[in-house]
C-alpha atoms as a PDB file:
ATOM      1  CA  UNK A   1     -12.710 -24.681  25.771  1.00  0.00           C
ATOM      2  CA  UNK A   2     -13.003 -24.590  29.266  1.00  0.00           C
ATOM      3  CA  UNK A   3     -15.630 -26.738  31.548  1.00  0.00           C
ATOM      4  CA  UNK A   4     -16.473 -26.325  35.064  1.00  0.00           C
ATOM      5  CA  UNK A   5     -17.161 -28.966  36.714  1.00  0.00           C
ATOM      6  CA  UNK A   6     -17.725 -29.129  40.615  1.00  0.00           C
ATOM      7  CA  UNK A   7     -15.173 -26.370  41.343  1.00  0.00           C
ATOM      8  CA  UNK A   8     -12.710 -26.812  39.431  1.00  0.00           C
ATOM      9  CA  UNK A   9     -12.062 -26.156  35.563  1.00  0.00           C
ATOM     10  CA  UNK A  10     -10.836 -27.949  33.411  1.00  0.00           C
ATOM     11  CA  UNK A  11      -9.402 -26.506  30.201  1.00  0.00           C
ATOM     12  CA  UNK A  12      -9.255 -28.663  27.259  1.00  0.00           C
ATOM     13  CA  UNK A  13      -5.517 -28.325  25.084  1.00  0.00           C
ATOM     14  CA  UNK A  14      -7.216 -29.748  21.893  1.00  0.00           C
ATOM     15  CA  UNK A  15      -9.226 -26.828  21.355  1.00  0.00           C
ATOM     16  CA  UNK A  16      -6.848 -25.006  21.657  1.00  0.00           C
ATOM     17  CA  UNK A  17      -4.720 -26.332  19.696  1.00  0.00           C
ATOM     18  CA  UNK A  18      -6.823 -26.197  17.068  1.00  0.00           C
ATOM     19  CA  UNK A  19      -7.542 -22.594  17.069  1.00  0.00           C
ATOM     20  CA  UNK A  20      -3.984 -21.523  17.394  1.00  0.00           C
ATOM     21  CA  UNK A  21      -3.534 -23.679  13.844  1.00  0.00           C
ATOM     22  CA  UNK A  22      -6.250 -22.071  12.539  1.00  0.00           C
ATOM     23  CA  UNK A  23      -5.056 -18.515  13.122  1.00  0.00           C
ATOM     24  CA  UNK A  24      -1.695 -19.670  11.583  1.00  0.00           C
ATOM     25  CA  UNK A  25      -3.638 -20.999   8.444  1.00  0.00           C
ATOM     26  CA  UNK A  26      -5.352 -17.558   8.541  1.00  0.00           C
ATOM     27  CA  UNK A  27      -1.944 -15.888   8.696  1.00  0.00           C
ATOM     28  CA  UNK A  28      -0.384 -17.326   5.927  1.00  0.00           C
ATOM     29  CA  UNK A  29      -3.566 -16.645   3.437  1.00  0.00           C
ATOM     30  CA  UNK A  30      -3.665 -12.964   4.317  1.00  0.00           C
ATOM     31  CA  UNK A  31      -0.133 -12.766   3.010  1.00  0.00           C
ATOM     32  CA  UNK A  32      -0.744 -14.920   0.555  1.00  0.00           C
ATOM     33  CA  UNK A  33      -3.600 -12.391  -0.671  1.00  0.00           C
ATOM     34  CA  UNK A  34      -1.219  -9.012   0.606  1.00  0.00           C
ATOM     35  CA  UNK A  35       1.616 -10.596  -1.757  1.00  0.00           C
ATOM     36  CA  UNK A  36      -0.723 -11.289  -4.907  1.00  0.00           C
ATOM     37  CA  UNK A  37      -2.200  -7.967  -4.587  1.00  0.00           C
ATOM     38  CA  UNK A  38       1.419  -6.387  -4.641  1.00  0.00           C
ATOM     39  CA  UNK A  39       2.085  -8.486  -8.033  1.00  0.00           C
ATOM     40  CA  UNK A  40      -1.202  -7.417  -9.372  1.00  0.00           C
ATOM     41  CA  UNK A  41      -0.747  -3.770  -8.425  1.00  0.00           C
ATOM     42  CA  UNK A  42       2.816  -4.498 -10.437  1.00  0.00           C
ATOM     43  CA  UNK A  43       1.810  -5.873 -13.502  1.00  0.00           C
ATOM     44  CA  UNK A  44      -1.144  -3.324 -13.949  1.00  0.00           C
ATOM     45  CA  UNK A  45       1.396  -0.325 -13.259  1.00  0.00           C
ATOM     46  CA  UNK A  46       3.779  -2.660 -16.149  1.00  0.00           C
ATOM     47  CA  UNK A  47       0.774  -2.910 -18.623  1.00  0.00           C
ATOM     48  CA  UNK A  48       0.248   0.837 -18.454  1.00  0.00           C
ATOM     49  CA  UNK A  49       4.098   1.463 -19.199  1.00  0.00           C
ATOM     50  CA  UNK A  50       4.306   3.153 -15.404  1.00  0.00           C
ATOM     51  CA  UNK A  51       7.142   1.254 -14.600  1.00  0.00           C
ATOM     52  CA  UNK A  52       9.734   0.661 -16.853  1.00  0.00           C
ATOM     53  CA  UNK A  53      12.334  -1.294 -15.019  1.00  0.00           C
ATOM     54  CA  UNK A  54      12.185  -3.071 -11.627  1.00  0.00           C
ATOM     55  CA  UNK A  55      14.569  -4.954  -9.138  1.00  0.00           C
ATOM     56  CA  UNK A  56      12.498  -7.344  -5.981  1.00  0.00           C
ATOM     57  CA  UNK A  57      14.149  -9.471  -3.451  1.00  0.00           C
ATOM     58  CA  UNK A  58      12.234 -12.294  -2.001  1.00  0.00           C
ATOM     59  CA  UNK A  59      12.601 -15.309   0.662  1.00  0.00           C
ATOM     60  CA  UNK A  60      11.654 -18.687  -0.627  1.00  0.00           C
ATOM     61  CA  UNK A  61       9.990 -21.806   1.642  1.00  0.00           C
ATOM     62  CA  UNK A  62      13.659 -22.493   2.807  1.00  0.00           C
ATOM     63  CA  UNK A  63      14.701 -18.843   3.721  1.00  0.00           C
ATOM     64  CA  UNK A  64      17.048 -18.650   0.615  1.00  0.00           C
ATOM     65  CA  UNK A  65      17.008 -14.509  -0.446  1.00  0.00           C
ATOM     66  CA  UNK A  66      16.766 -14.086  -4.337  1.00  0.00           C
ATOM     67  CA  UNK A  67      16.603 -11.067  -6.277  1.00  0.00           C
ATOM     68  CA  UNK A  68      14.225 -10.584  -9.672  1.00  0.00           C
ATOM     69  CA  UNK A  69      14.710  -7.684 -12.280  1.00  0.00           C
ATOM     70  CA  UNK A  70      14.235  -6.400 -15.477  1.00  0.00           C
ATOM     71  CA  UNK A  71      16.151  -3.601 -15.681  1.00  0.00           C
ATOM     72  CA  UNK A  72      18.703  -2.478 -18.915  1.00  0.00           C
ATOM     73  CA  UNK A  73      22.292  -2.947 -17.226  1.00  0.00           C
ATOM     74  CA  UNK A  74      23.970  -4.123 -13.682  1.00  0.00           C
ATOM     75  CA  UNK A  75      24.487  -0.261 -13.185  1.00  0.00           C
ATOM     76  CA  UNK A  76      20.792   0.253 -13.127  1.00  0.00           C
ATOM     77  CA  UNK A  77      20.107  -2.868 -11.051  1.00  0.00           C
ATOM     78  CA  UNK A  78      22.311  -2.138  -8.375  1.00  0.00           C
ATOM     79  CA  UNK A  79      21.200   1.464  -7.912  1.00  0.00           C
ATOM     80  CA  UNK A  80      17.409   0.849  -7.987  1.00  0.00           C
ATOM     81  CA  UNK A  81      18.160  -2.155  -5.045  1.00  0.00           C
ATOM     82  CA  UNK A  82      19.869   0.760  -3.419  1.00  0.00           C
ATOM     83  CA  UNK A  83      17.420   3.110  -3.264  1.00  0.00           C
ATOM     84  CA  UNK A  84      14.674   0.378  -2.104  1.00  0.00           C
ATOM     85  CA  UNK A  85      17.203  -0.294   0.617  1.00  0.00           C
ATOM     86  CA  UNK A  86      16.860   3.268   1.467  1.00  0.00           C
ATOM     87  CA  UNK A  87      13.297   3.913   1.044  1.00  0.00           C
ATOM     88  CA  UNK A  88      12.244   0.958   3.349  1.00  0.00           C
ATOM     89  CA  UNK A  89      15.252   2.071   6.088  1.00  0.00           C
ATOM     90  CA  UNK A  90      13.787   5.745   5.818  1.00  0.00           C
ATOM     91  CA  UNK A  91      10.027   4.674   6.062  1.00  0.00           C
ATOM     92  CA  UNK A  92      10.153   3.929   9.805  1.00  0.00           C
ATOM     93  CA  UNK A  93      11.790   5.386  13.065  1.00  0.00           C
ATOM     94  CA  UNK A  94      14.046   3.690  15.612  1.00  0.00           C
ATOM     95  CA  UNK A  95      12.034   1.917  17.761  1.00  0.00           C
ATOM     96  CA  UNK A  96       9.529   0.597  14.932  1.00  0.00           C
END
């Protein structure tokens, strides 16, 4: 917020502050939502016997990596993680 006041102004950090924390708050429920609607998406295309097997890596609240799947065998693990590795690598251009 920022008050004039003869000629100067004076800007006030608090409210500031406070809007910064509220974008961040903001932030973190959008991908809240944007990961529950992934999971949803998932479990619909499971339900409807779409997708058979799956392999997902994730970062927890302390930046640890972990991998989920369902799938039949390592084999089939290990070559679906590949080719997300090379879907995600082909979806964008250098410079992305």
């Amino acid at each position: 917020m920022i008050k004039k006041g003869d000629n100067m102004k004076i800007v006030n950090i608090n409210d500031a502050r406070k809007e910064v924390e509220k974008d961040v708050i903001n932030f973190q429920e959008k991908r809240k939502k944007d990961l529950l609607d992934i999971l949803n998406e998932m479990k619909i295309r499971i339900e409807s016997g779409e997708i058979q097997e799956f392999v997902a890596t994730s970062l927890d609240d302390n930046g640890e990596a972990q991998i989920h799947c369902m799938v039949g065998d390592v084999a089939v693990g290990i070559g679906l993680y590949e080719i997300g590795k090379n879907i995600l690598m082909n979806q964008y251009q250098q410079g992305d």
